[in-house]
Structures are given as C-alpha cells and as structure tokens.
N, C-alpha and C. Protein backbone atom coordinates (compact mmCIF):
# COMPACT_ATOMS: atom_id res chain seq x y z
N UNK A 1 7.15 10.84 12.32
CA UNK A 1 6.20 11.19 11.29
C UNK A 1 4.83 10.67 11.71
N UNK A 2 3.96 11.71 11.37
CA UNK A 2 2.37 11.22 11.91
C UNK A 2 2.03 10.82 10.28
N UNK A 3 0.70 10.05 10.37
CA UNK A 3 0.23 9.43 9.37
C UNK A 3 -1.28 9.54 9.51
N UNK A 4 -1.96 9.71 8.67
CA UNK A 4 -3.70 9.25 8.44
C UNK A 4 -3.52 8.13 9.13
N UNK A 5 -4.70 7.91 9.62
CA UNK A 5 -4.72 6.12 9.90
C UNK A 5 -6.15 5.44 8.88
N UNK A 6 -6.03 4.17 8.26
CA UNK A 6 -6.55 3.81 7.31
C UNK A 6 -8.20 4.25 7.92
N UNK A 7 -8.83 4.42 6.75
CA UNK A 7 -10.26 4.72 6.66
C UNK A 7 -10.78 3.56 7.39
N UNK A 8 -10.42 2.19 7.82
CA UNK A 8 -10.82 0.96 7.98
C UNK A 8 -10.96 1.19 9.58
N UNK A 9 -9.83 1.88 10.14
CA UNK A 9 -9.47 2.04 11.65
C UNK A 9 -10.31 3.40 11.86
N UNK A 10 -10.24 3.24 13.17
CA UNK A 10 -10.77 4.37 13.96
C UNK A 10 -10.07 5.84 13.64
N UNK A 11 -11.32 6.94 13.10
CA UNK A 11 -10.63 8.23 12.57
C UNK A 11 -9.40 8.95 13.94
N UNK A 12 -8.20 9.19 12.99
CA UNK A 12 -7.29 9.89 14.02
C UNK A 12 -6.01 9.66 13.16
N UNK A 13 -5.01 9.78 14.25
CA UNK A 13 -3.79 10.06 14.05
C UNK A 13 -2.95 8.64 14.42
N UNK A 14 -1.49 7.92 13.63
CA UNK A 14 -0.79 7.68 14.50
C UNK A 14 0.45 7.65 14.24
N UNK A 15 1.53 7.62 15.29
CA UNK A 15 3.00 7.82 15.27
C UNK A 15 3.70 6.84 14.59
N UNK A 16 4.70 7.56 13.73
CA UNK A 16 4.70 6.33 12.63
C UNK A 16 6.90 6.73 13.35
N UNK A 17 7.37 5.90 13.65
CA UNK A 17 8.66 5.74 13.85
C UNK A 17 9.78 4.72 13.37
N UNK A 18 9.01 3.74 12.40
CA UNK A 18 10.13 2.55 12.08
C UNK A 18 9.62 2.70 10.65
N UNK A 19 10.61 2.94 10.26
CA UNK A 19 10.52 2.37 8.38
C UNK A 19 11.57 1.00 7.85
N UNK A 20 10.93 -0.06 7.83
CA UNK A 20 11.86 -1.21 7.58
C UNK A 20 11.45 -1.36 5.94
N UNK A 21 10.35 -0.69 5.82
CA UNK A 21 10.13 -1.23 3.90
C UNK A 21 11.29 -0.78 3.21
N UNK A 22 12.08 -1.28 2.52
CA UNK A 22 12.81 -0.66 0.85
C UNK A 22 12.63 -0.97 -0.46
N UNK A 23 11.76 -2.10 0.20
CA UNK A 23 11.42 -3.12 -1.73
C UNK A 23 9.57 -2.65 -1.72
N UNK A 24 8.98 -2.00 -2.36
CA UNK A 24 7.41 -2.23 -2.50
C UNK A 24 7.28 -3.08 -3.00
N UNK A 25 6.16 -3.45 -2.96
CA UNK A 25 5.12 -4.15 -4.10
C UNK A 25 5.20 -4.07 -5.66
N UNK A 26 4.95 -2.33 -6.04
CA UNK A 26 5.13 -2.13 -6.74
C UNK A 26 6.27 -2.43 -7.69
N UNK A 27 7.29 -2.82 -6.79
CA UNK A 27 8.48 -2.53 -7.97
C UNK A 27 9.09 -1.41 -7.13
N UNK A 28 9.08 -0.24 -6.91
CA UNK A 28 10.09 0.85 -6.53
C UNK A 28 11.21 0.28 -5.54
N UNK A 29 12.04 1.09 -4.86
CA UNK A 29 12.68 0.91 -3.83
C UNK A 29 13.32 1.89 -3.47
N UNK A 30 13.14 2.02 -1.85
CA UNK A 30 13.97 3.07 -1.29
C UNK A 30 15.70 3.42 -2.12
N UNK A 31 15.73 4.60 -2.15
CA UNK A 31 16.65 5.25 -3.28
C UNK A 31 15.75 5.98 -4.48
N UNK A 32 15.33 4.93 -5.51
CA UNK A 32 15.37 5.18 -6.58
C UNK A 32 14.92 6.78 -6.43
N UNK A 33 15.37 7.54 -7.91
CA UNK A 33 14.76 8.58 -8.40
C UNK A 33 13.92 9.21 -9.15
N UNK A 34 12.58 9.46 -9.06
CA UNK A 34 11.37 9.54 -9.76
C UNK A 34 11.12 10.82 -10.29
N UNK A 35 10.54 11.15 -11.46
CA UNK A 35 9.83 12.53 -11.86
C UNK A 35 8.26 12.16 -11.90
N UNK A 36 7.78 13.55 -11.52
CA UNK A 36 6.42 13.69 -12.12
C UNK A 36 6.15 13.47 -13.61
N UNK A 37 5.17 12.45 -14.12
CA UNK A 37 4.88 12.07 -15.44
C UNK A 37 4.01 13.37 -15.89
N UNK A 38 3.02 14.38 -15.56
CA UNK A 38 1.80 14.96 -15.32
C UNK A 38 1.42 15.69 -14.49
N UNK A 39 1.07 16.81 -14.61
CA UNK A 39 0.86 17.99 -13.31
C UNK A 39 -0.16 16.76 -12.39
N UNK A 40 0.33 17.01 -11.15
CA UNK A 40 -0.54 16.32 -9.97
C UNK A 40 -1.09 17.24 -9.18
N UNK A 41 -2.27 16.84 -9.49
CA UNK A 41 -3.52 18.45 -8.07
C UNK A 41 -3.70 18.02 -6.63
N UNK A 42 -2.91 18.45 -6.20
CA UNK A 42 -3.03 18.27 -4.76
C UNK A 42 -4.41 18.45 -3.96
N UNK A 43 -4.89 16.85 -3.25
CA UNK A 43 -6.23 17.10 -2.60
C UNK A 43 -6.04 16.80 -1.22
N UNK A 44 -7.26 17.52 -0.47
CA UNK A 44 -7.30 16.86 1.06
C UNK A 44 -8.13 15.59 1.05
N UNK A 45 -8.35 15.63 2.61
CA UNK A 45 -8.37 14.28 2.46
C UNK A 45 -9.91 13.98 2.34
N UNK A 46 -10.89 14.79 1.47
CA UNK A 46 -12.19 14.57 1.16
C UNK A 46 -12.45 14.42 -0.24
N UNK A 47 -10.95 14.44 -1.14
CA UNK A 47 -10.91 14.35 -2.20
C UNK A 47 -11.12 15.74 -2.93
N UNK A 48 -11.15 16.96 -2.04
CA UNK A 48 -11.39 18.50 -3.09
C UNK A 48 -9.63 18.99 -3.07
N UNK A 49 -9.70 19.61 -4.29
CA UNK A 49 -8.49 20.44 -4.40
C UNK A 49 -8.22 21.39 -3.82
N UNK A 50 -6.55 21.21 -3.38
CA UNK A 50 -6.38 22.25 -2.84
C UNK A 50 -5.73 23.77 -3.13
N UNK A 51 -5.31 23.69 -4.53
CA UNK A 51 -5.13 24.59 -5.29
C UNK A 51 -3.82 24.42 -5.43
N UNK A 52 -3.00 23.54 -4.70
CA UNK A 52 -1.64 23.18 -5.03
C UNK A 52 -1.34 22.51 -5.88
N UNK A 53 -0.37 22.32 -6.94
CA UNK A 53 0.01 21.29 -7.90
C UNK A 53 1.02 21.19 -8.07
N UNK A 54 1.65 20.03 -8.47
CA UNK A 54 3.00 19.54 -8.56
C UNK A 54 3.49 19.45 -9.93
N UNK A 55 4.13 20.07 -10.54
CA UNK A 55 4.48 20.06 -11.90
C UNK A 55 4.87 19.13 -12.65
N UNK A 56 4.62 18.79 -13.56
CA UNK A 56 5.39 17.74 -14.28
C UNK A 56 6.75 17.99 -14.57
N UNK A 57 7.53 16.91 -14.44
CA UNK A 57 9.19 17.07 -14.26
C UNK A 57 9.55 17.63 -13.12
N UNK A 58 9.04 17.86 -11.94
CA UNK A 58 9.56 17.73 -10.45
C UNK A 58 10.25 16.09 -10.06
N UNK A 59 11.31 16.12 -9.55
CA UNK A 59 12.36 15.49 -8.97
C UNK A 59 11.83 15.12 -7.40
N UNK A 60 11.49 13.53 -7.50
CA UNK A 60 11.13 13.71 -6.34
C UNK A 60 11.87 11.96 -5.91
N UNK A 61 12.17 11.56 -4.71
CA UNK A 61 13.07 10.31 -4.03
C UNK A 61 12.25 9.22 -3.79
N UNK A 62 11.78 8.27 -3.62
CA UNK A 62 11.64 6.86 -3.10
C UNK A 62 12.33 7.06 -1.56
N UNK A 63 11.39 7.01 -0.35
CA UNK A 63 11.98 7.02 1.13
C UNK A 63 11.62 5.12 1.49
N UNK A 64 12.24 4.72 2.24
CA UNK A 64 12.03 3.63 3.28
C UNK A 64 10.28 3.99 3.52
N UNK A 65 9.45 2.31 3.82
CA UNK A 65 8.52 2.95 4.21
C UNK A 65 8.01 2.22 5.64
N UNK A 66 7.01 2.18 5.71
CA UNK A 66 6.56 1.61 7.05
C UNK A 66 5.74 0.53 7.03
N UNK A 67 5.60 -0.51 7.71
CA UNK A 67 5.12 -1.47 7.29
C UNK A 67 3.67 -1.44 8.50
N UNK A 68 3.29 -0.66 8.91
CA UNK A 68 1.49 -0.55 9.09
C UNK A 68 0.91 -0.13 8.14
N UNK A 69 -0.76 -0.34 8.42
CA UNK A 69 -1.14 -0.09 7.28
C UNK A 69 -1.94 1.34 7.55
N UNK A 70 -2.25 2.35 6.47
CA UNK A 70 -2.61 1.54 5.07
C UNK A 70 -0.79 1.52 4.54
N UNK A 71 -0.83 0.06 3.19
CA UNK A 71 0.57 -0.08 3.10
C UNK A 71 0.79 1.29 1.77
N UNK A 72 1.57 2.10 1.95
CA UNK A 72 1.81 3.00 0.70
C UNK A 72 3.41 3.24 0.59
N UNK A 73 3.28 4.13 -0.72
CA UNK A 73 4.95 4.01 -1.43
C UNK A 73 4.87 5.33 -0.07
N UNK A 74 6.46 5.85 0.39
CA UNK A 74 6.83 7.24 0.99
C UNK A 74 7.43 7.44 0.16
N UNK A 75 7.25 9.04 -0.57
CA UNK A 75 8.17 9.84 -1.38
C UNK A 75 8.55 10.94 -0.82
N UNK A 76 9.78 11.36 -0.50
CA UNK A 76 10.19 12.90 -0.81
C UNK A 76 10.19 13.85 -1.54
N UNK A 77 9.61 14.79 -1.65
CA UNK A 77 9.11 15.80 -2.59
C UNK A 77 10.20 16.68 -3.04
N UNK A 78 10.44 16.95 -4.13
CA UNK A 78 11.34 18.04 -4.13
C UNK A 78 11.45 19.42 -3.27
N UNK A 79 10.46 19.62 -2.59
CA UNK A 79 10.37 20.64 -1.47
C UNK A 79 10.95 20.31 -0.33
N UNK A 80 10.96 19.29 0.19
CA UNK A 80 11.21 18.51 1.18
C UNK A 80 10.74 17.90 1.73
N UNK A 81 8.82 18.06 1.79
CA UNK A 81 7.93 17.44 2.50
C UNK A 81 7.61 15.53 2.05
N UNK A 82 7.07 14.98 2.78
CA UNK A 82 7.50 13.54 2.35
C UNK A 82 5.65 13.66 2.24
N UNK A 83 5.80 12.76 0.97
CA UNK A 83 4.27 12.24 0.23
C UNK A 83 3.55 10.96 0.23
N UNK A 84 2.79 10.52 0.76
CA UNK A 84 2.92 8.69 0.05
C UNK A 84 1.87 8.83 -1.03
N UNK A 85 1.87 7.38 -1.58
CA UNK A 85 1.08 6.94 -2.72
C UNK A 85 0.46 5.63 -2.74
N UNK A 86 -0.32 5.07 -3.43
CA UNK A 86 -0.58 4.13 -3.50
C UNK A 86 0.30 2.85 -3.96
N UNK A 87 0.84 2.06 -3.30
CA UNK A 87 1.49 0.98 -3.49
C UNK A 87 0.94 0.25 -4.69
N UNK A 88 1.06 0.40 -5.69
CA UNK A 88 0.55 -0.10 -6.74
C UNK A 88 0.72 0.14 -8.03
N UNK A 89 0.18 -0.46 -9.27
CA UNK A 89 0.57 -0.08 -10.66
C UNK A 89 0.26 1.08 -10.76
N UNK A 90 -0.67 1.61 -10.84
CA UNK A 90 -0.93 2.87 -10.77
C UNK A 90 0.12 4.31 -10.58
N UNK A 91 0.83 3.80 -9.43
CA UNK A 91 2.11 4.60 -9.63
C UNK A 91 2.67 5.48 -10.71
N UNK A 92 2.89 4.22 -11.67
CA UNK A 92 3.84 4.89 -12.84
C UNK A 92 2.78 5.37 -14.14
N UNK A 93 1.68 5.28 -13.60
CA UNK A 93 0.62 6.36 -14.25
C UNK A 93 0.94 8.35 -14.26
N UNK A 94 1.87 8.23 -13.03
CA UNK A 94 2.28 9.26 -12.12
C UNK A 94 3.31 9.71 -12.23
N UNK A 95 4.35 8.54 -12.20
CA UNK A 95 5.86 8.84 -11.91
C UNK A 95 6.71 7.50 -13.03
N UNK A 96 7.88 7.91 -13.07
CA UNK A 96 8.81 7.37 -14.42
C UNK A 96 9.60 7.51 -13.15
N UNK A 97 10.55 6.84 -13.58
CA UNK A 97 11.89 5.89 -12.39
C UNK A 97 13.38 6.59 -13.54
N UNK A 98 13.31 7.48 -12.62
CA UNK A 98 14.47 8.03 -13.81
C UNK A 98 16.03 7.92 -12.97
N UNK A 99 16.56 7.16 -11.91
CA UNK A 99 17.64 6.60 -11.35
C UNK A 99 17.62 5.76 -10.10
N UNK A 100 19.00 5.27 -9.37
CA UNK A 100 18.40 4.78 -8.07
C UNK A 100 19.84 5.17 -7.65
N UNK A 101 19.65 4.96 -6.17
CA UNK A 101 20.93 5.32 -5.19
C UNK A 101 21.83 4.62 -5.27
C-alpha cells in the first residue's frame, strides 16, 4: 500500500508494507465494525470535493495500521478500497462502533 507522506516531509509517495498497529489512540482496534454516522464528501487532497460520498449507514472495518507517520486510523470501505482517518476523537463525530471481530 502507497500512502501520502505527511505534509511535514518532503511532497511524494511512500511504500507502506508493515502494519503492527491494532490498538489506536483513539480507542478503535483492528477488527472492530463501524458505520457511517453522516453522509461523508469525499475530498482530494487540496481539500475540494470530489463529488463522491459515502452514505450514512455504510459498513465499513477497522484494518491494522502502520506505525509511520502521519499516525492515522486504516479503514476498509465497504467497497473494498482502504481509507484512513484521523487518529483521534473526532472519529466518532464520523463513525459509531457497531461490533468487533
């Protein structure tokens, strides 16, 4: 999996191959099962929309994450594509923890 590399580092790409995270910060953990709280508008990475949105009540997983930074939650999307988020309270502004593995 490729990744943004933090706004802090030099603009580009890098190879992301070890996921040892399962416990966040937040509270989540690899397993659990999350819904969308709120349609979410999908943006790039300049902050404009991209006309995509994620529905509220989409089914989406808690993945293992990676421990470079920037540090964020990995989710699996109900599509299949994997998402991250901000490691933080904020989260469940977003998402409700509706099981775990």
């Amino acid at each position: 999996m490729v990744s943004k590399k933090s706004r802090k580092d030099k603009p580009g790409w890098k190879l992301l191959n070890e996921y040892p995270i399962t416990e966040y910060k937040c509270g989540l953990k690899a397993g659990d099962r999350v819904v969308v709280k709120k349609d979410v508008i999908v943006r790039d990475d300049r902050g404009n929309p991209t006309g995509e949105t994620h529905a509220k009540g989409e089914a989406w997983s808690v993945l293992p994450g990676s421990n470079l930074t920037p540090h964020v939650v990995w989710l699996l999307q109900a599509d299949g594509n994997r998402h991250t988020w901000n490691d933080d309270e904020t989260i469940f502004q977003w998402f409700a923890v509706v099981g775990s593995k």
